[in-house]
N, C-alpha and C. Protein backbone atom coordinates (compact mmCIF):
# COMPACT_ATOMS: atom_id res chain seq x y z
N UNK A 1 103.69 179.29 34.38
CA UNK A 1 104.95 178.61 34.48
C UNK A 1 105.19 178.21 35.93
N UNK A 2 105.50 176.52 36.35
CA UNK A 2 106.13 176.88 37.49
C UNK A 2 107.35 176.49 37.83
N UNK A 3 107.85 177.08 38.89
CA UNK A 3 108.65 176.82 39.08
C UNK A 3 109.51 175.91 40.49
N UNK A 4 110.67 175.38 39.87
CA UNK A 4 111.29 174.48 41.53
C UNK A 4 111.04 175.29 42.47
N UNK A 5 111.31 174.88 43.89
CA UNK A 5 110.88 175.40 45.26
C UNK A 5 112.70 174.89 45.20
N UNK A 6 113.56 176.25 45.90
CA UNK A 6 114.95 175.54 46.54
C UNK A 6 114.81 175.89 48.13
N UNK A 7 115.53 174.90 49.00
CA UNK A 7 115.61 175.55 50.49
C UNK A 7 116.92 175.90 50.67
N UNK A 8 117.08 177.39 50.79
CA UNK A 8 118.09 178.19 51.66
C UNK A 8 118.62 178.37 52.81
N UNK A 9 119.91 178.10 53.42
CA UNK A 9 119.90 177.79 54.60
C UNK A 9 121.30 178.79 54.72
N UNK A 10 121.86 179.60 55.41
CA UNK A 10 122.78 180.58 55.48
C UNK A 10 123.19 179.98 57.10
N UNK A 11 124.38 179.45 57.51
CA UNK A 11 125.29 178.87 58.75
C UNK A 11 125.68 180.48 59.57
N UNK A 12 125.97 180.23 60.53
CA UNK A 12 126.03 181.56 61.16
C UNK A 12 127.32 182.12 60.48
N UNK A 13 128.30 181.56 60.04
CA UNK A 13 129.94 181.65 59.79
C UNK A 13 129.35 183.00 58.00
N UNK A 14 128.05 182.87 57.82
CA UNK A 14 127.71 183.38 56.06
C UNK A 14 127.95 182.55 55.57
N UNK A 15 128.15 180.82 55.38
CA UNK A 15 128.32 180.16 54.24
C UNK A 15 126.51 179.94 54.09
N UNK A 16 125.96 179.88 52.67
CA UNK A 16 124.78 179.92 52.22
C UNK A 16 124.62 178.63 51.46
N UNK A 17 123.98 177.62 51.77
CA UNK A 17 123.74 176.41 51.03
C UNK A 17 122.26 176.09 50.78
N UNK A 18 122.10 176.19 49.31
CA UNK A 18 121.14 175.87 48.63
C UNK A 18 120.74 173.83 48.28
N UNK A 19 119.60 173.68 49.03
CA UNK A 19 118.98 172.30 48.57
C UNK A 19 117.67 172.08 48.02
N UNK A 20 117.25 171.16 47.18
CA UNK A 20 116.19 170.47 47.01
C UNK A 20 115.25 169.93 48.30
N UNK A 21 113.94 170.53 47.96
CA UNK A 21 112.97 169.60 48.79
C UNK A 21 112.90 168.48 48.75
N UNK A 22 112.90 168.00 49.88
CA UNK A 22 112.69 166.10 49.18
C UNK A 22 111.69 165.97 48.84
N UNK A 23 112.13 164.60 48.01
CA UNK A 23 111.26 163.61 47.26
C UNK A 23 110.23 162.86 47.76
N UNK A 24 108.90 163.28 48.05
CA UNK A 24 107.93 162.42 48.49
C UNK A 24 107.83 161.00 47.71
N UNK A 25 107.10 160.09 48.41
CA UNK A 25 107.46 159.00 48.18
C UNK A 25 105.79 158.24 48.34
N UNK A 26 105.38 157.58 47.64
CA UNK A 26 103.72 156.81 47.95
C UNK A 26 103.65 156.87 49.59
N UNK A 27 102.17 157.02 49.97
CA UNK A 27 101.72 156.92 51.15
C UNK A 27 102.12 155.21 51.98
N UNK A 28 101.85 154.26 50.71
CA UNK A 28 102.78 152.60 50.91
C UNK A 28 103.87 152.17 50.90
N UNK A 29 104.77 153.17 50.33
CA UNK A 29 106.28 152.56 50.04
C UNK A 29 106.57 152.40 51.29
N UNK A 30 107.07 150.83 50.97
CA UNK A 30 108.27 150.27 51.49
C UNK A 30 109.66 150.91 52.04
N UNK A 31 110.22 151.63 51.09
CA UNK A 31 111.32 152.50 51.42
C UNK A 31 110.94 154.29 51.47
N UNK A 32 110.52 154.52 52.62
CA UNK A 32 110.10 155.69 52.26
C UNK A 32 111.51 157.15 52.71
N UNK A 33 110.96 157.83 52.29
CA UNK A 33 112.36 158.85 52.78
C UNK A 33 112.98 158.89 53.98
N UNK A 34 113.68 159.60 54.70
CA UNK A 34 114.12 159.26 55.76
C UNK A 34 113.13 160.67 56.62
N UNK A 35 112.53 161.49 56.01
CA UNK A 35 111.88 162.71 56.84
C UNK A 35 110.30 162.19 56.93
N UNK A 36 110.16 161.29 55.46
CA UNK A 36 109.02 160.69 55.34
C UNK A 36 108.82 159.67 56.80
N UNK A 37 109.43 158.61 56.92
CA UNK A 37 109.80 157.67 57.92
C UNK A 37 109.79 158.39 59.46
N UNK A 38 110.30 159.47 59.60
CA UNK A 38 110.45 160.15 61.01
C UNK A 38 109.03 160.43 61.01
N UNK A 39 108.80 161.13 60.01
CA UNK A 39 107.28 161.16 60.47
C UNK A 39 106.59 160.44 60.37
N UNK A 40 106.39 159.19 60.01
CA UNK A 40 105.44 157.68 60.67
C UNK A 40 105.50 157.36 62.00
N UNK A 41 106.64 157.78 61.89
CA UNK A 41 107.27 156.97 63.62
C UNK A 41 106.93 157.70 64.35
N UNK A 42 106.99 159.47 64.51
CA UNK A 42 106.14 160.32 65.28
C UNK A 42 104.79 159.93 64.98
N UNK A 43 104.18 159.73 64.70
CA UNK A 43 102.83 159.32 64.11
C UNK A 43 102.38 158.27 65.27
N UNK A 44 103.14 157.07 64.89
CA UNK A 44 102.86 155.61 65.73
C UNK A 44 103.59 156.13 66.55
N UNK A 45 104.21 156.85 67.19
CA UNK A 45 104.86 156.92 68.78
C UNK A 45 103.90 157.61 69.40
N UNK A 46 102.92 158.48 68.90
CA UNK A 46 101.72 159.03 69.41
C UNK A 46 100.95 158.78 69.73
N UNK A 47 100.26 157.63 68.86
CA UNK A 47 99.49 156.61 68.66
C UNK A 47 99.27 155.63 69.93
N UNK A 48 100.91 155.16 70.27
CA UNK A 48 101.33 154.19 70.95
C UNK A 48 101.17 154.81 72.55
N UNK A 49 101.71 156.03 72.64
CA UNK A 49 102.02 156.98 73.73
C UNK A 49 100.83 157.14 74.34
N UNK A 50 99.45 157.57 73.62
CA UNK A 50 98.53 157.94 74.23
C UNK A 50 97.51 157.30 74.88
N UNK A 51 97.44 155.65 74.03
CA UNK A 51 97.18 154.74 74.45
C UNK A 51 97.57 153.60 75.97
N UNK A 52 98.70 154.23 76.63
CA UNK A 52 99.01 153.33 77.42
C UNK A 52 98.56 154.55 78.97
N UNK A 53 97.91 153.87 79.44
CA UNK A 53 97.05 154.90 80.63
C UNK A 53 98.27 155.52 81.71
N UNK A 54 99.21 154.43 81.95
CA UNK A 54 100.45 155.71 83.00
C UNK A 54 101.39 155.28 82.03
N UNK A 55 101.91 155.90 81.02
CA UNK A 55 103.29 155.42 80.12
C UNK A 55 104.43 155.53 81.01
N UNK A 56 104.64 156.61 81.90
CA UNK A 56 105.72 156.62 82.86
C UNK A 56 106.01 155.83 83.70
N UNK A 57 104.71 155.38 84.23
CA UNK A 57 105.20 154.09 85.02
C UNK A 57 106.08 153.11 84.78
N UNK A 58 105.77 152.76 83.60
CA UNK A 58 106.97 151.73 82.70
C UNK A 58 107.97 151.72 81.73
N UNK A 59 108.01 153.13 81.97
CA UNK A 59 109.59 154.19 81.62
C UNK A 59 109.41 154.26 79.74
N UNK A 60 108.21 154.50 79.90
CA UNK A 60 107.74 154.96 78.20
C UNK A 60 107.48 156.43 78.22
N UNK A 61 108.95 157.25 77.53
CA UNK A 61 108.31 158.74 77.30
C UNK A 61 107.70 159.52 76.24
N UNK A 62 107.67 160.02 75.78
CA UNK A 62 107.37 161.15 74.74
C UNK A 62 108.22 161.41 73.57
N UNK A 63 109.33 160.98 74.51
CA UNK A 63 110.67 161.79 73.50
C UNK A 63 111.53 159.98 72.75
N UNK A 64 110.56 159.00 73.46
CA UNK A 64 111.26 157.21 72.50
C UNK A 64 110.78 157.61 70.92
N UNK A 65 111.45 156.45 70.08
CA UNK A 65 110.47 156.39 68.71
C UNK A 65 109.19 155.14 69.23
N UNK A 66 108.61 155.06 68.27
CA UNK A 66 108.10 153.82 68.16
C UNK A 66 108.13 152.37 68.70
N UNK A 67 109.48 152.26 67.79
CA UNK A 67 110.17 151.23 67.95
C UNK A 67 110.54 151.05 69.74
N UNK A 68 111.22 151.67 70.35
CA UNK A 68 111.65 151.75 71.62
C UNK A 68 110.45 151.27 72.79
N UNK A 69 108.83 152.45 72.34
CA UNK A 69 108.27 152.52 72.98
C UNK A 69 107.58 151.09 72.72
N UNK A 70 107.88 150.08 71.77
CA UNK A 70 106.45 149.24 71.62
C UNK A 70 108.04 147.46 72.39
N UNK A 71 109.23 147.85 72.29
CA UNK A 71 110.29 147.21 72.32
C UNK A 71 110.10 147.35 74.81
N UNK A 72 110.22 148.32 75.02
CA UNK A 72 109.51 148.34 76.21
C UNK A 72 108.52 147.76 76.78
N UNK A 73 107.28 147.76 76.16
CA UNK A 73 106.05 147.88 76.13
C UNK A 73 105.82 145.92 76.16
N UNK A 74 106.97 145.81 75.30
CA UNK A 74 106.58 143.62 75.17
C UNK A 74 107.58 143.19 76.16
N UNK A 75 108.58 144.09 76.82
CA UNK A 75 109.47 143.69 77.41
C UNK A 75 108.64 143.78 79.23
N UNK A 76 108.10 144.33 79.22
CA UNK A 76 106.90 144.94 80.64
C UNK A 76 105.86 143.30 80.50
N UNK A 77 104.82 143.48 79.25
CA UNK A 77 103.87 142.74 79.41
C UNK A 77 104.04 141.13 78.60
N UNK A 78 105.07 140.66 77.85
CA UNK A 78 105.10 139.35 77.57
C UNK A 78 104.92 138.43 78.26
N UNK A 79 104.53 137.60 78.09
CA UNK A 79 104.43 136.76 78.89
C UNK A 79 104.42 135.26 78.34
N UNK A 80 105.63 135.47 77.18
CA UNK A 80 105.42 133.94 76.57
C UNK A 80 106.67 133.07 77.19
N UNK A 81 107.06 133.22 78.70
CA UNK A 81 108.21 132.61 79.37
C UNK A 81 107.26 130.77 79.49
N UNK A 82 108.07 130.03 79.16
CA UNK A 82 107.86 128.08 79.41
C UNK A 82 107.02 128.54 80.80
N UNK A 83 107.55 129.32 81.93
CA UNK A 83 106.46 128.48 82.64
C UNK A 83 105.04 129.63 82.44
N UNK A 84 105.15 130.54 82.34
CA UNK A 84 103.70 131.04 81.77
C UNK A 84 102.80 129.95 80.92
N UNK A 85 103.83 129.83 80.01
CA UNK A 85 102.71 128.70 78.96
C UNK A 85 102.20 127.49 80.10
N UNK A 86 103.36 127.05 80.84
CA UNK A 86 102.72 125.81 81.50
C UNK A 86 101.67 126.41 82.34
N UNK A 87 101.80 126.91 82.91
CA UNK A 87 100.50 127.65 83.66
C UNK A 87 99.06 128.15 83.18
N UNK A 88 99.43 128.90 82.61
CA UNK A 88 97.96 128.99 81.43
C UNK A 88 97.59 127.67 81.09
N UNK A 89 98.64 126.75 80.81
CA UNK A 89 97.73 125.29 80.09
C UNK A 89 97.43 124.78 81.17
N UNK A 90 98.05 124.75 82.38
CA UNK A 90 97.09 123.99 83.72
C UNK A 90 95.92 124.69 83.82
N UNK A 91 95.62 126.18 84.18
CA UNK A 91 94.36 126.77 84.47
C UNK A 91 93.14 126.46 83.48
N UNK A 92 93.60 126.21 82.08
CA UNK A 92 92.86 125.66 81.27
C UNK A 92 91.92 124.16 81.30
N UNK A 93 93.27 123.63 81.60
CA UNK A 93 92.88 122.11 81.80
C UNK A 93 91.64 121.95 82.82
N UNK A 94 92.18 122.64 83.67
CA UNK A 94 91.30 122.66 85.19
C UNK A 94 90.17 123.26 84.81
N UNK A 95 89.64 124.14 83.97
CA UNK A 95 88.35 125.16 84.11
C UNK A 95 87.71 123.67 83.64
N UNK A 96 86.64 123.28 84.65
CA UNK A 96 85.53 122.61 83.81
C UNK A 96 83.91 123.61 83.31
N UNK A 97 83.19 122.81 82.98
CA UNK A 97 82.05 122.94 82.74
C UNK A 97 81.05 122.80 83.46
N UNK A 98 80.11 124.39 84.64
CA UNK A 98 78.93 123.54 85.42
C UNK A 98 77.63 123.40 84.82
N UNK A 99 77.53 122.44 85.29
CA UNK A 99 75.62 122.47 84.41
C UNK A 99 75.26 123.48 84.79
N UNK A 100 74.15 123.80 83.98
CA UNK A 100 73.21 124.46 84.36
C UNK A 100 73.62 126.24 83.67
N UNK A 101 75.32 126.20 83.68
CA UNK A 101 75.48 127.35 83.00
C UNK A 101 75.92 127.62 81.27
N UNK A 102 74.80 128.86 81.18
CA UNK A 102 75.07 129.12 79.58
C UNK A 102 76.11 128.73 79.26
N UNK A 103 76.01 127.91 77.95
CA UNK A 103 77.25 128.16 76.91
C UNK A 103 78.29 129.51 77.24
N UNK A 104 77.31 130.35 76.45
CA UNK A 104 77.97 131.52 76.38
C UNK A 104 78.86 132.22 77.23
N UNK A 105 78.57 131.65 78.64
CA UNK A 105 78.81 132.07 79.59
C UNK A 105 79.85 131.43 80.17
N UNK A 106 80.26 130.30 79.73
CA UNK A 106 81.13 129.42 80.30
C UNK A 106 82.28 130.05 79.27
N UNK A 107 81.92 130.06 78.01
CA UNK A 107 83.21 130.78 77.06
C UNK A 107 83.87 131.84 77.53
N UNK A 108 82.97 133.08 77.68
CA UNK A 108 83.33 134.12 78.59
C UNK A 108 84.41 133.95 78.98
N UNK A 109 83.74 133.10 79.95
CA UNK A 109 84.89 132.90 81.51
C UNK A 109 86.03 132.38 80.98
N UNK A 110 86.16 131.13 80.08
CA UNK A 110 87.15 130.47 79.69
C UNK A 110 88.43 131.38 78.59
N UNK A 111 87.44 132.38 77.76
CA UNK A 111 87.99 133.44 77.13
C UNK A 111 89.34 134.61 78.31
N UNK A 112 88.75 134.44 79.59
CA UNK A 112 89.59 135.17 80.47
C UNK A 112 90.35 134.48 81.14
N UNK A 113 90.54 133.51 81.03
CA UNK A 113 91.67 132.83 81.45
C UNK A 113 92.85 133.22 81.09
């Protein structure tokens, strides 16, 4: 036979309140629980956190969600301001082609622009 799991929780005052475990929810849903969800976001804030080589430098801590840390993170490195674009499209314009060098090699370069 089995049986429900309840969680017990006793307030310092002795009031004792009995709840249900939550409801797991697909590994895909869309709407997932709200304990489910905290823990994605610890998940990808980890993810996100460990990946950036000085996070402090650019005032990304440990203790943001996700959201915060990746909302920082485009606010530091975007760079889709009018004159960025115009700039990138001049340096473009300008890279020509020298003889004599690889294809491959000219992409490269043009790839790092």
């Amino acid at each position: 036979m089995i049986s429900k799991i309840r969680i017990t929780s006793t307030s310092p005052d002795g009031i004792t309140s009995v709840s249900a475990p939550p409801t797991s929810t697909a590994i895909n849903s869309r709407t997932p629980s709200i304990e489910e969800w905290e823990l994605r976001d610890s998940r990808l804030a980890g993810i996100i956190f460990q990946n950036i080589k000085d996070p402090r430098s650019i005032g990304v801590t440990e203790f943001m969600t996700s959201h915060e840390m990746w909302t920082r993170l485009t606010s530091e490195f975007d760079t889709s301001s009018a004159a960025a674009q115009a700039l990138a499209k001049e340096r473009i314009q300008q890279f020509c082609y020298s003889p004599g060098v690889p294809f491959e090699e000219y992409f490269r370069q043009l790839e790092t622009l």
